[in-house]
PDB file of N, CA and C in Angstrom:
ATOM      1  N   UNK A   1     112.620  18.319 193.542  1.00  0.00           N
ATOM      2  CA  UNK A   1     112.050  19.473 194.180  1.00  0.00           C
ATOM      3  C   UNK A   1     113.135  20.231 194.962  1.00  0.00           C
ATOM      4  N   UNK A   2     113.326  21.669 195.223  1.00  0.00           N
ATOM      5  CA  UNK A   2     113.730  21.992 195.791  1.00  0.00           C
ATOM      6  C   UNK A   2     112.947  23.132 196.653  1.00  0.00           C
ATOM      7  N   UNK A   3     113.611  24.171 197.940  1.00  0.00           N
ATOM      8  CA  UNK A   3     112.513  24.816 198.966  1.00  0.00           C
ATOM      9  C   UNK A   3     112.987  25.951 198.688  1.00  0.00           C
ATOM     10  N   UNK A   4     112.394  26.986 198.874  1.00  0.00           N
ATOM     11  CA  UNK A   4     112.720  28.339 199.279  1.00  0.00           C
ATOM     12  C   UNK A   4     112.197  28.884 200.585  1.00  0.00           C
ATOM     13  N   UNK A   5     112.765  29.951 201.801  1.00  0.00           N
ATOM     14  CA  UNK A   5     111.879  29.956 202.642  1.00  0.00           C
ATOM     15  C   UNK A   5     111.200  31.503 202.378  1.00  0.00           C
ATOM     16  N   UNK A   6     110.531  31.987 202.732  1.00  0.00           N
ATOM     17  CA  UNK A   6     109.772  33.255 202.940  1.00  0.00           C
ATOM     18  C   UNK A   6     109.133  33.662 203.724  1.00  0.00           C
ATOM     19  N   UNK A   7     109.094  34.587 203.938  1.00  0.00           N
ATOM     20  CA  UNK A   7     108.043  35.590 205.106  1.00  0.00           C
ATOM     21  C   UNK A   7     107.107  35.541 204.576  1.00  0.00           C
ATOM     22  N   UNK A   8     105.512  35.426 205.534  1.00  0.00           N
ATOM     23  CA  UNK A   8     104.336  35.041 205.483  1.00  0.00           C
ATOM     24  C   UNK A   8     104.123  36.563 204.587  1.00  0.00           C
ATOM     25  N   UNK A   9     104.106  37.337 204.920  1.00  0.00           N
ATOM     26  CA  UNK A   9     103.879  38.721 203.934  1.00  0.00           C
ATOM     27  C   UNK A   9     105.021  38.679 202.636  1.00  0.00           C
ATOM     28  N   UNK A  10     106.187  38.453 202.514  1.00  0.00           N
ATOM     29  CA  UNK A  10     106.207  38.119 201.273  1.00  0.00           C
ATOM     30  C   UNK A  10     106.029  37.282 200.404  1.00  0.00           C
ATOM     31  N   UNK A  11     105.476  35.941 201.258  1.00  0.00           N
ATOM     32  CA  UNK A  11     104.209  35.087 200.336  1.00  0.00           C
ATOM     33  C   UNK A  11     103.469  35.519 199.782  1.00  0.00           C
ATOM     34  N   UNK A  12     102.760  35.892 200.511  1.00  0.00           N
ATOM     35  CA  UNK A  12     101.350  36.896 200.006  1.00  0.00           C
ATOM     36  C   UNK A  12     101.614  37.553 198.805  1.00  0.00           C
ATOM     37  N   UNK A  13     102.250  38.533 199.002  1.00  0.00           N
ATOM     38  CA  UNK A  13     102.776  39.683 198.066  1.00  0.00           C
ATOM     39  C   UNK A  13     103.084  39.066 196.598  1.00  0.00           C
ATOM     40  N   UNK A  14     103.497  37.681 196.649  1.00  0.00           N
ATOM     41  CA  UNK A  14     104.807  36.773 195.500  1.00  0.00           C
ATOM     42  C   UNK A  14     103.263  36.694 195.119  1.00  0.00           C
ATOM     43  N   UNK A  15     101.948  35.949 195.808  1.00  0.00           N
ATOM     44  CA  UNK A  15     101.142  35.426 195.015  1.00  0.00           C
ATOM     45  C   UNK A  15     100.305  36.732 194.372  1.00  0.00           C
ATOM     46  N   UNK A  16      99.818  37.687 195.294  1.00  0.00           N
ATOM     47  CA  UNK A  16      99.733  38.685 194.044  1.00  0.00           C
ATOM     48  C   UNK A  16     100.044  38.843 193.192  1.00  0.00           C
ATOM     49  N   UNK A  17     101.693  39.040 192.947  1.00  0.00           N
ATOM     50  CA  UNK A  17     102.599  39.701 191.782  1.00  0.00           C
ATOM     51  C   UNK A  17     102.555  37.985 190.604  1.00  0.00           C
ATOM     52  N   UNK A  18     102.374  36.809 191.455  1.00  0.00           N
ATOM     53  CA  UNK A  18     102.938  35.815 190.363  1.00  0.00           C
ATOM     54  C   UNK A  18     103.858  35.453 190.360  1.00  0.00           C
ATOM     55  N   UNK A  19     104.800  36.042 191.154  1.00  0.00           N
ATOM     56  CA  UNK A  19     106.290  35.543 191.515  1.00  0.00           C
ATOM     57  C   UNK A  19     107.241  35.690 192.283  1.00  0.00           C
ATOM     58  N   UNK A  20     107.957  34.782 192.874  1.00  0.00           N
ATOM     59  CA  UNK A  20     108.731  34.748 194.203  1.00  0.00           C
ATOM     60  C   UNK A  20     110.083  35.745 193.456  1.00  0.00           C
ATOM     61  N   UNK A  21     110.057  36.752 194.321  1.00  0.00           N
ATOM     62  CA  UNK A  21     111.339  38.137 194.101  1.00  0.00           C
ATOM     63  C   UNK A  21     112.325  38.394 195.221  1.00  0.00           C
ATOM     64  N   UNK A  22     112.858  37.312 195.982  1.00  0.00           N
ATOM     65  CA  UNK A  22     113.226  37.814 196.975  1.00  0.00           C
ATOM     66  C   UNK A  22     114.488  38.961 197.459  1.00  0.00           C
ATOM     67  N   UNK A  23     114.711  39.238 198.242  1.00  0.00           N
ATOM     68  CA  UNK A  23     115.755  40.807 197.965  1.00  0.00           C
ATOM     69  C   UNK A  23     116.783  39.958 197.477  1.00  0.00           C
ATOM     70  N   UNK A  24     117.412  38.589 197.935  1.00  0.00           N
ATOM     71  CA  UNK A  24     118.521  38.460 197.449  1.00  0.00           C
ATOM     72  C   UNK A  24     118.632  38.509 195.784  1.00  0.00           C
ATOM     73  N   UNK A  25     117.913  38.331 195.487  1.00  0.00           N
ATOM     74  CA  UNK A  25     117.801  37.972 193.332  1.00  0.00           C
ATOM     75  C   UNK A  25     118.100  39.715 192.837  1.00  0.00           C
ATOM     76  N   UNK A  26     117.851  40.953 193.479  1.00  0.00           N
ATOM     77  CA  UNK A  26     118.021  42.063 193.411  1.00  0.00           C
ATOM     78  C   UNK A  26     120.075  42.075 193.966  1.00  0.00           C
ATOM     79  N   UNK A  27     120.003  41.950 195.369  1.00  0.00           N
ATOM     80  CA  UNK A  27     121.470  41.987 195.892  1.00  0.00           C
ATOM     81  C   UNK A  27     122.742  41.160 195.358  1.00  0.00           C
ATOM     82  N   UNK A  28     121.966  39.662 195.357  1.00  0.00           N
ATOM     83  CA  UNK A  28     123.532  38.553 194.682  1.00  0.00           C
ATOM     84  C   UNK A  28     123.008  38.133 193.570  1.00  0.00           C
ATOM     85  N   UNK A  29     122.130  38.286 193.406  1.00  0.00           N
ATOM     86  CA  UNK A  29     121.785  37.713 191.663  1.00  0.00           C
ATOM     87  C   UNK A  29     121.024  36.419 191.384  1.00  0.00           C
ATOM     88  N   UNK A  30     120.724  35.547 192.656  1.00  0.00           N
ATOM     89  CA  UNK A  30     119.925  34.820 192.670  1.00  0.00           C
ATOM     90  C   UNK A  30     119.358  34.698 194.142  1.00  0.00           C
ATOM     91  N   UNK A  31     118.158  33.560 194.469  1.00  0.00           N
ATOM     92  CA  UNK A  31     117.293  33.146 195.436  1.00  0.00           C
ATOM     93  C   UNK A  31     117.774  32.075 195.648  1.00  0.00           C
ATOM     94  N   UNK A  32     118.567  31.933 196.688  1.00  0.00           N
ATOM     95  CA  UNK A  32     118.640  31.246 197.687  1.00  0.00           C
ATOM     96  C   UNK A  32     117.838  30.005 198.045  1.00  0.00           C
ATOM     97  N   UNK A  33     117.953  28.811 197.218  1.00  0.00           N
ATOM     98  CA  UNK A  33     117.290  27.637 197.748  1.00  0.00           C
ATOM     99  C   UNK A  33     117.809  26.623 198.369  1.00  0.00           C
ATOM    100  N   UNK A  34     117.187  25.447 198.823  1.00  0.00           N
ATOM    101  CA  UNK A  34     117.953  24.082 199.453  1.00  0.00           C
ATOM    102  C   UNK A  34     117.773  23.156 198.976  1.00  0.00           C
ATOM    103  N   UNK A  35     118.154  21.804 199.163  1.00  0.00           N
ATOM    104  CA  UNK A  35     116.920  20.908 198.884  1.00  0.00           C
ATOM    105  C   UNK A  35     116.577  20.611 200.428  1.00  0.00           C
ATOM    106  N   UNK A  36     116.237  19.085 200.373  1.00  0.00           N
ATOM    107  CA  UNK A  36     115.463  18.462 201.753  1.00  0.00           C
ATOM    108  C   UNK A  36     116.529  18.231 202.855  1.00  0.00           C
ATOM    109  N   UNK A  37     117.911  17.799 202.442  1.00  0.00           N
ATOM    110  CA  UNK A  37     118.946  17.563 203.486  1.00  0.00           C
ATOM    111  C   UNK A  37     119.358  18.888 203.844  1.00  0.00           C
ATOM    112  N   UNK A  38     119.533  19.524 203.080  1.00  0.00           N
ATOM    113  CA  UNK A  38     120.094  21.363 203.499  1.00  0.00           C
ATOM    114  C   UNK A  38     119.548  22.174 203.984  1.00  0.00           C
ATOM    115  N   UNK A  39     117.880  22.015 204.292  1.00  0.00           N
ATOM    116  CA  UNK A  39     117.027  23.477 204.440  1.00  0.00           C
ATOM    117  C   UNK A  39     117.501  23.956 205.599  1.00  0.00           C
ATOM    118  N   UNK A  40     117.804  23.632 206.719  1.00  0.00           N
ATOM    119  CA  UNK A  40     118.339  23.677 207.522  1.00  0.00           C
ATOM    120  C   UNK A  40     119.150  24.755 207.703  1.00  0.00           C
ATOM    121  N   UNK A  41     120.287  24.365 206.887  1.00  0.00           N
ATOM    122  CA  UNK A  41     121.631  25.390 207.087  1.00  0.00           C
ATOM    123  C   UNK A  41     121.410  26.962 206.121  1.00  0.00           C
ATOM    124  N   UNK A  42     120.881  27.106 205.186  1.00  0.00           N
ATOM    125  CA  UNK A  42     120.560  28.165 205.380  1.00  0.00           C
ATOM    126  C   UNK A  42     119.529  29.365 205.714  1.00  0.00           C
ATOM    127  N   UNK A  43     118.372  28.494 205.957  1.00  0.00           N
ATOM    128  CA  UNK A  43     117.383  28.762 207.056  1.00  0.00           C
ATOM    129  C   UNK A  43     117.660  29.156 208.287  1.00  0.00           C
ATOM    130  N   UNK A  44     118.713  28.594 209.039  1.00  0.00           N
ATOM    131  CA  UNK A  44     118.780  29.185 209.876  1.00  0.00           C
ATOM    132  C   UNK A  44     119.915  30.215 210.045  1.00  0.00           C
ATOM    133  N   UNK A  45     120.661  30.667 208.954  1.00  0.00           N
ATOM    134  CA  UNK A  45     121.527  31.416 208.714  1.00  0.00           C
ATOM    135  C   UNK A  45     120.586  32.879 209.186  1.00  0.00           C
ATOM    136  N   UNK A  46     120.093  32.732 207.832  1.00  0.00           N
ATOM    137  CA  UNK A  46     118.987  33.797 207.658  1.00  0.00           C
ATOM    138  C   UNK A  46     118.062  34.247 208.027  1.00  0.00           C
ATOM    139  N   UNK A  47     117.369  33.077 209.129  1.00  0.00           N
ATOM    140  CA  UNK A  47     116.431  33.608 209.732  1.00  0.00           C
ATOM    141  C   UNK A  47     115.854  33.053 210.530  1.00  0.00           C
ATOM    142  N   UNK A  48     117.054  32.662 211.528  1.00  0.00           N
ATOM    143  CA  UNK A  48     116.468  32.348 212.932  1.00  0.00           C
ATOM    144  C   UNK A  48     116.257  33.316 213.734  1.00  0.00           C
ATOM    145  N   UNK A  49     115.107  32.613 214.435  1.00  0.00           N
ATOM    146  CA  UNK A  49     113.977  32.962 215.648  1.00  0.00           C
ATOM    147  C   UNK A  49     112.976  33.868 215.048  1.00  0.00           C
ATOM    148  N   UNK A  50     113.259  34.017 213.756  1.00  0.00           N
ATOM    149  CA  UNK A  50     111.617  34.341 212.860  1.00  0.00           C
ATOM    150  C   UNK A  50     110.552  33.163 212.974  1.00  0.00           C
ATOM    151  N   UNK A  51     109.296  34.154 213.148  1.00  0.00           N
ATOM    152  CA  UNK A  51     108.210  32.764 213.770  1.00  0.00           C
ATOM    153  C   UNK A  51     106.874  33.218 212.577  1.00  0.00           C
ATOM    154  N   UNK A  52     107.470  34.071 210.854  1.00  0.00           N
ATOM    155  CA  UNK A  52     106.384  33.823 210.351  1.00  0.00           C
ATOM    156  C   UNK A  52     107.483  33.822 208.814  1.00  0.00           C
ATOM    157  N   UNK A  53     107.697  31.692 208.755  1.00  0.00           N
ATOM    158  CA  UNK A  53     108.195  31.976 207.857  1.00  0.00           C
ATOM    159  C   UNK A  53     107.484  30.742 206.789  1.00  0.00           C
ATOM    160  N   UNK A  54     107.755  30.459 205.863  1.00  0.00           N
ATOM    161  CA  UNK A  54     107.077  29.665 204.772  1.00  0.00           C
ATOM    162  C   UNK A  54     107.855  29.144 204.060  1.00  0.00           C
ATOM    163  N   UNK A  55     107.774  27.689 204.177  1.00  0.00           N
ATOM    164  CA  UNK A  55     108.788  26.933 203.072  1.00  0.00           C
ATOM    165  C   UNK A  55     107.771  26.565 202.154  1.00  0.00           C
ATOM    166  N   UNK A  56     108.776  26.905 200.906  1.00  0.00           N
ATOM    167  CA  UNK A  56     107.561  26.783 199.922  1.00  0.00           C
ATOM    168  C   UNK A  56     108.677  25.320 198.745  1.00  0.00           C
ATOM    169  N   UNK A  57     107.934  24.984 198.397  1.00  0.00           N
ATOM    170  CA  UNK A  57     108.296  23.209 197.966  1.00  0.00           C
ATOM    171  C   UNK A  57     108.130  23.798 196.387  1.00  0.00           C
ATOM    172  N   UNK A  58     109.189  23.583 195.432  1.00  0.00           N
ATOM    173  CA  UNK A  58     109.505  24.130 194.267  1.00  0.00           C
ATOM    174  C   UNK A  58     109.877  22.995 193.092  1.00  0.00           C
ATOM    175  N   UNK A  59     109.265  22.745 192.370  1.00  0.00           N
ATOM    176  CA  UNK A  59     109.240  22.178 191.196  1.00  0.00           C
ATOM    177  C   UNK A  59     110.474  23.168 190.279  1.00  0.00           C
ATOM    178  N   UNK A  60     111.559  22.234 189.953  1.00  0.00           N
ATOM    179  CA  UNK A  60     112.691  23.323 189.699  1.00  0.00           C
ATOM    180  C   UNK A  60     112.417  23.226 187.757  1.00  0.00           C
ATOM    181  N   UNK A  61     111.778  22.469 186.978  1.00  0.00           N
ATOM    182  CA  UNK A  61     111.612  22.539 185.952  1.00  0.00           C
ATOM    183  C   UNK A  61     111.557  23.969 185.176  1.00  0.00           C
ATOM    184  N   UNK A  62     112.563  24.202 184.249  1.00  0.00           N
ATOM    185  CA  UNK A  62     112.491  25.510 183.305  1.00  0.00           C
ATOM    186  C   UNK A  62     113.020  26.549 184.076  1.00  0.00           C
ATOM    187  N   UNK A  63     113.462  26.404 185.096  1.00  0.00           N
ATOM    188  CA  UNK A  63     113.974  27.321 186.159  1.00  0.00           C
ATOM    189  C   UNK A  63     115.213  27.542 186.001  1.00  0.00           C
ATOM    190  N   UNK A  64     116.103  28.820 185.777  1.00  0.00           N
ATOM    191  CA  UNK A  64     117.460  29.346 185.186  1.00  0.00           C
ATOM    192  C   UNK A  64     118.205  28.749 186.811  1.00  0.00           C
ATOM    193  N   UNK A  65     118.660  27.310 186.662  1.00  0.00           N
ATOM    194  CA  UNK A  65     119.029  27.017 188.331  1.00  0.00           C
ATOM    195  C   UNK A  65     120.465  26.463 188.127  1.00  0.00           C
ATOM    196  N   UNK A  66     120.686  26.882 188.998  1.00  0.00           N
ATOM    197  CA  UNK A  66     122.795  26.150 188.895  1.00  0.00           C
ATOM    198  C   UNK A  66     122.781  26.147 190.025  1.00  0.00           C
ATOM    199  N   UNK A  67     123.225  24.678 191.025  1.00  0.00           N
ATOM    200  CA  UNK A  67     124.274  24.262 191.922  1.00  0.00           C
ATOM    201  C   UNK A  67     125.297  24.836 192.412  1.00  0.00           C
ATOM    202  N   UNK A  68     125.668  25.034 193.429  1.00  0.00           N
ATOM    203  CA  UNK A  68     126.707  26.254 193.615  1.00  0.00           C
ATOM    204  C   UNK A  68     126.984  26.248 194.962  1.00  0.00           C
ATOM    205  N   UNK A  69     128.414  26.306 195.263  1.00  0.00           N
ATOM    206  CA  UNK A  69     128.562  26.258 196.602  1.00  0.00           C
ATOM    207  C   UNK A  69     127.703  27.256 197.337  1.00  0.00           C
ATOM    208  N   UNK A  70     127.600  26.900 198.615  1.00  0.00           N
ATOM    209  CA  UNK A  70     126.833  28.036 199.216  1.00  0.00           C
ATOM    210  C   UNK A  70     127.754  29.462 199.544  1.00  0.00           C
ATOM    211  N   UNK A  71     126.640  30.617 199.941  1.00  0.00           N
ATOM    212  CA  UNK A  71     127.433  31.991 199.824  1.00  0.00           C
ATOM    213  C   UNK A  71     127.140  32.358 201.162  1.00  0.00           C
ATOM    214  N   UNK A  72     128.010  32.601 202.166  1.00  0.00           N
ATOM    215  CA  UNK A  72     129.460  32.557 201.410  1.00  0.00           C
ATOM    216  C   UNK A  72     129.882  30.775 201.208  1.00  0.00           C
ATOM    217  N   UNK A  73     130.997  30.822 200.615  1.00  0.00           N
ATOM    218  CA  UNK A  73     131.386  29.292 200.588  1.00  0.00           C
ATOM    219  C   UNK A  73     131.925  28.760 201.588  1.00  0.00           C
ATOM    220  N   UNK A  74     131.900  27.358 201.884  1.00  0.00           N
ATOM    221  CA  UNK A  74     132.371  26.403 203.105  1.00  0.00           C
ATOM    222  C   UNK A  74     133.171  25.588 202.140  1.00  0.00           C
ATOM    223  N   UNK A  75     134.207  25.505 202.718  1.00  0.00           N
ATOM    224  CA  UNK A  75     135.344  24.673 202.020  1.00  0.00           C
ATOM    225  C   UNK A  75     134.587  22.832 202.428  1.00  0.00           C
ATOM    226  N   UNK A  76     134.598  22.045 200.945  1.00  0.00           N
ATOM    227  CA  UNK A  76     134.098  21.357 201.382  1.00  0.00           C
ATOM    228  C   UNK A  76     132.513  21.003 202.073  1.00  0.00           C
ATOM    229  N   UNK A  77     132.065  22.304 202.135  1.00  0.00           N
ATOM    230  CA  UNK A  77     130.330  21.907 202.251  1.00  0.00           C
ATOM    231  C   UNK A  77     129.643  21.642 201.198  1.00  0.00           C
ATOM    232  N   UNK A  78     128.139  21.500 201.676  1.00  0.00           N
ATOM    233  CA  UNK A  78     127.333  21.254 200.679  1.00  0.00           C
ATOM    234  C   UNK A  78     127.097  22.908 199.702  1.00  0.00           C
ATOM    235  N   UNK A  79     126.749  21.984 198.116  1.00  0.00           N
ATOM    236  CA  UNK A  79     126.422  22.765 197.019  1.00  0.00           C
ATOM    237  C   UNK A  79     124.801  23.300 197.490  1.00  0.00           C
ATOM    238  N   UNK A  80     124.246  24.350 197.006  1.00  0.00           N
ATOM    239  CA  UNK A  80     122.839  24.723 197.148  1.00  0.00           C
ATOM    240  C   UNK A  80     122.279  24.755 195.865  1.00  0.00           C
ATOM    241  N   UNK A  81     120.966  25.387 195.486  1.00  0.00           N
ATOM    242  CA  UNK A  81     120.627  25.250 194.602  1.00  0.00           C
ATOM    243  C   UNK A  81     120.081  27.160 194.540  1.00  0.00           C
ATOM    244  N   UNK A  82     120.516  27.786 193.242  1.00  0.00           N
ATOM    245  CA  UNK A  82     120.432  28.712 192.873  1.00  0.00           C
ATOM    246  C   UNK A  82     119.294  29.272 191.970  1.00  0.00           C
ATOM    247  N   UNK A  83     118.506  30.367 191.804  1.00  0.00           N
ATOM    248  CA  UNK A  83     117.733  29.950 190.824  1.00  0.00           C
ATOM    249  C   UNK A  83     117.904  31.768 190.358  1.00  0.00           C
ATOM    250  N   UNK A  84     118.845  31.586 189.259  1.00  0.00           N
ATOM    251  CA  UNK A  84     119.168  32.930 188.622  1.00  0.00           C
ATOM    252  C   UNK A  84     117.834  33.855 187.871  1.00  0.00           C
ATOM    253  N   UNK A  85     116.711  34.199 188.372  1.00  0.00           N
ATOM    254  CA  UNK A  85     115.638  34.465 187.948  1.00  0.00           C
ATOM    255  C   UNK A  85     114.192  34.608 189.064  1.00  0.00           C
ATOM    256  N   UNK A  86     113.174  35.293 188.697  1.00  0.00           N
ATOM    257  CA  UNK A  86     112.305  35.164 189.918  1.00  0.00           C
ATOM    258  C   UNK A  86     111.540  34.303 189.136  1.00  0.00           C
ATOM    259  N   UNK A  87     110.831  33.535 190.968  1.00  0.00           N
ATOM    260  CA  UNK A  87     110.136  32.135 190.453  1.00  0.00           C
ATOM    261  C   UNK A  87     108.895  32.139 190.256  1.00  0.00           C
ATOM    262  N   UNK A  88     108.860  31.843 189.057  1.00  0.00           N
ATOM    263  CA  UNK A  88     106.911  32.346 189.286  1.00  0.00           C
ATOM    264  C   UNK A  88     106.270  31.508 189.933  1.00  0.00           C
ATOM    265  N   UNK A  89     105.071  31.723 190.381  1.00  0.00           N
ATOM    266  CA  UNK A  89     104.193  31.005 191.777  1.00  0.00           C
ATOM    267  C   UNK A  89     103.889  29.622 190.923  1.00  0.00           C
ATOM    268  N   UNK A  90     103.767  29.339 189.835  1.00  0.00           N
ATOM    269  CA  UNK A  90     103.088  28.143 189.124  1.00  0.00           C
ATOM    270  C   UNK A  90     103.928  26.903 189.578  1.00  0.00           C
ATOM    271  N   UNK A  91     105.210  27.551 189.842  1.00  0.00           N
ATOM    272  CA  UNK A  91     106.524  26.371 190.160  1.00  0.00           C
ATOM    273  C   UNK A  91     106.413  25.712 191.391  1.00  0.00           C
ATOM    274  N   UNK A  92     105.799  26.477 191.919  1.00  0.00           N
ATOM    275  CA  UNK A  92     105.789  26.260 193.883  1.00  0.00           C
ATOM    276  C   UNK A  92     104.503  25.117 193.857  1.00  0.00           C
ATOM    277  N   UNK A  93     104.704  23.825 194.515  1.00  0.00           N
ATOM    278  CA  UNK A  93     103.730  22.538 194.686  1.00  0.00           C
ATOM    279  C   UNK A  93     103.186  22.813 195.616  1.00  0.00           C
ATOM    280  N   UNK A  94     103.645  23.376 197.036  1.00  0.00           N
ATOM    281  CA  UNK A  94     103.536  23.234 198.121  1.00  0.00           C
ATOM    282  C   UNK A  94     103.741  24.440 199.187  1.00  0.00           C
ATOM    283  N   UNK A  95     103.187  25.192 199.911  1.00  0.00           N
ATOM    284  CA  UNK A  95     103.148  26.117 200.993  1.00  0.00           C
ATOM    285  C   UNK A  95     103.311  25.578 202.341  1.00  0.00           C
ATOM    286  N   UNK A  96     104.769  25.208 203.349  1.00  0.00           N
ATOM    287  CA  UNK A  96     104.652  24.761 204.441  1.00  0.00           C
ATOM    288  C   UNK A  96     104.849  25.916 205.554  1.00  0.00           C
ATOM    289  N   UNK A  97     104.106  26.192 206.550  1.00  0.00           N
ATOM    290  CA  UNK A  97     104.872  26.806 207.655  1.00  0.00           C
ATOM    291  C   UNK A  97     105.816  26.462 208.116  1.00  0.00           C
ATOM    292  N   UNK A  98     106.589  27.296 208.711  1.00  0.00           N
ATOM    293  CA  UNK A  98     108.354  26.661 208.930  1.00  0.00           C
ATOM    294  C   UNK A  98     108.652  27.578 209.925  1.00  0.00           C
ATOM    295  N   UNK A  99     107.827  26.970 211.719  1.00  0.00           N
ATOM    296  CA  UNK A  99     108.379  27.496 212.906  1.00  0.00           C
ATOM    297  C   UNK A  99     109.534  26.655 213.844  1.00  0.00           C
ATOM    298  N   UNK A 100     109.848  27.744 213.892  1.00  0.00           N
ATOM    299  CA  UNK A 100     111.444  27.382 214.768  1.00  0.00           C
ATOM    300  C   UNK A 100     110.563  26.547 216.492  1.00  0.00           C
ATOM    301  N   UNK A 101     111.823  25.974 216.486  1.00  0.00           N
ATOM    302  CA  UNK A 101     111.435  25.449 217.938  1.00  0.00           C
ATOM    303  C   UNK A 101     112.134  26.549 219.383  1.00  0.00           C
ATOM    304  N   UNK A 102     111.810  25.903 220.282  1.00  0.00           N
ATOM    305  CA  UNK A 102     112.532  26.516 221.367  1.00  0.00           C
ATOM    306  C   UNK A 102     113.285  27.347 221.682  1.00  0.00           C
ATOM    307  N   UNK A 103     114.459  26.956 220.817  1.00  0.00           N
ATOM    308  CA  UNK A 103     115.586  27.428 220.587  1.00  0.00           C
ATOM    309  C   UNK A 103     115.579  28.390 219.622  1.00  0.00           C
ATOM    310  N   UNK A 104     114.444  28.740 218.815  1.00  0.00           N
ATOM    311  CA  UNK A 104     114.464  29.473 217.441  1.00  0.00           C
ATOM    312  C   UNK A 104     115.211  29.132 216.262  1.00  0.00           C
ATOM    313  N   UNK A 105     115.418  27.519 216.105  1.00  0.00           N
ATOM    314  CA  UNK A 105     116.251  26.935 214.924  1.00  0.00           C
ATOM    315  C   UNK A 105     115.103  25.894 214.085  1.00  0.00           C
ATOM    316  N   UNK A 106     115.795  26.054 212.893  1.00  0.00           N
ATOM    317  CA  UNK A 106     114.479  25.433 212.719  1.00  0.00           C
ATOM    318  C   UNK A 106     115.076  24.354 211.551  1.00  0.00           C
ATOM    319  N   UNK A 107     114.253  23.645 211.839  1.00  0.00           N
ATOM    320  CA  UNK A 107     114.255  21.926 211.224  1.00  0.00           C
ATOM    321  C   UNK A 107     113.139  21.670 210.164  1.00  0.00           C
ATOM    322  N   UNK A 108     113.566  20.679 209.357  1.00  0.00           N
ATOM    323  CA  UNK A 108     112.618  20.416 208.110  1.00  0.00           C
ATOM    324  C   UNK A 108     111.286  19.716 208.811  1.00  0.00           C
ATOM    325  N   UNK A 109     110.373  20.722 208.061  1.00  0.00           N
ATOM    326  CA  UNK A 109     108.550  20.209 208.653  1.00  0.00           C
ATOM    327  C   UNK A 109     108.687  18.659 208.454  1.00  0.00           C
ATOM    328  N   UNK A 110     107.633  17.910 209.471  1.00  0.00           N
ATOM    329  CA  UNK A 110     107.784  16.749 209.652  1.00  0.00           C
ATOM    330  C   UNK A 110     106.567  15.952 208.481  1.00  0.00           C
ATOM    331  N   UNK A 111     106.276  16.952 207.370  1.00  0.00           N
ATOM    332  CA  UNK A 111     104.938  16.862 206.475  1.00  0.00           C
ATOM    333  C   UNK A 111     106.209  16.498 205.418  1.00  0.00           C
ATOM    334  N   UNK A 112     107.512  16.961 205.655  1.00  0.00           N
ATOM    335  CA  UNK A 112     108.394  16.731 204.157  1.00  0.00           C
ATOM    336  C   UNK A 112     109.475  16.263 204.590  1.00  0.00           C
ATOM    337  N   UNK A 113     109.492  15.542 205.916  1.00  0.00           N
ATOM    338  CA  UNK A 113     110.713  14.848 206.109  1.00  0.00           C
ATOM    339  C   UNK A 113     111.042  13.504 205.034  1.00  0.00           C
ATOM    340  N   UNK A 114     109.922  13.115 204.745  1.00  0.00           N
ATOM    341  CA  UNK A 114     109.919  11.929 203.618  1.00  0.00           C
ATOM    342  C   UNK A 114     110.276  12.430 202.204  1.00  0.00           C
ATOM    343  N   UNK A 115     110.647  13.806 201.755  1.00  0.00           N
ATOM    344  CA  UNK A 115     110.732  14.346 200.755  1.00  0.00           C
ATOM    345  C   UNK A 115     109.144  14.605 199.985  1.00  0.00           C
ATOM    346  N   UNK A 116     107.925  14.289 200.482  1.00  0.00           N
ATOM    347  CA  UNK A 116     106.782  14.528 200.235  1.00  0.00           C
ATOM    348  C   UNK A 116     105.994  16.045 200.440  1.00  0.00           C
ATOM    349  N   UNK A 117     105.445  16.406 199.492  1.00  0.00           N
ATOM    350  CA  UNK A 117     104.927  17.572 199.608  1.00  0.00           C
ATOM    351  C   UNK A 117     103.611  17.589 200.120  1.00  0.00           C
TER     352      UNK A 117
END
């Protein structure tokens, strides 16, 4: 499995349309995912002290996905997971809320710390 995060309105919107489009797949050419040890780091790149966001738990099967350092790259960091294509909603297992704490950083929900959806 891997996560993607999203805004509660472009949840919505993905399940209308059928599929997760996020601006980056328009700007760098793919969506931005993690798995369970990483959500972290670019979650909070992108969008800390947002308090309406949605990790959504992704079945990566049939999915145009390549490994890839993260963007920009960290010499030596972790690889992410890419998914060159928009995801259609059928892929997604799982809808978690994903609020920041205190600090507005935010940590993997304690519903998927076990890697469980």
């Amino acid at each position: 499995m891997i996560l993607h995060a999203i805004g509660r309105d472009d949840w919505a919107q993905a399940l209308a349309a059928g599929e997760v489009r996020p601006v980056s797949l328009a700007e760098q050419g793919f969506a931005h995912c993690s798995d369970f040890g990483t959500m972290r780091l670019p979650v909070n790149h992108l969008f800390a002290g947002r308090t309406d966001m949605v990790l959504l738990v992704i079945d990566p099967a049939g999915l145009p996905l390549r490994w890839e350092p993260g963007d920009p790259p960290v010499p030596d960091g972790p690889w992410f997971p890419h998914v060159y294509g928009p995801i259609p909603v059928g892929s997604v297992v799982a809808a978690h809320d994903l609020l920041p704490d205190a600090d507005g950083r935010f940590e993997l929900p304690s519903a998927l710390a076990g890697g469980a959806t």
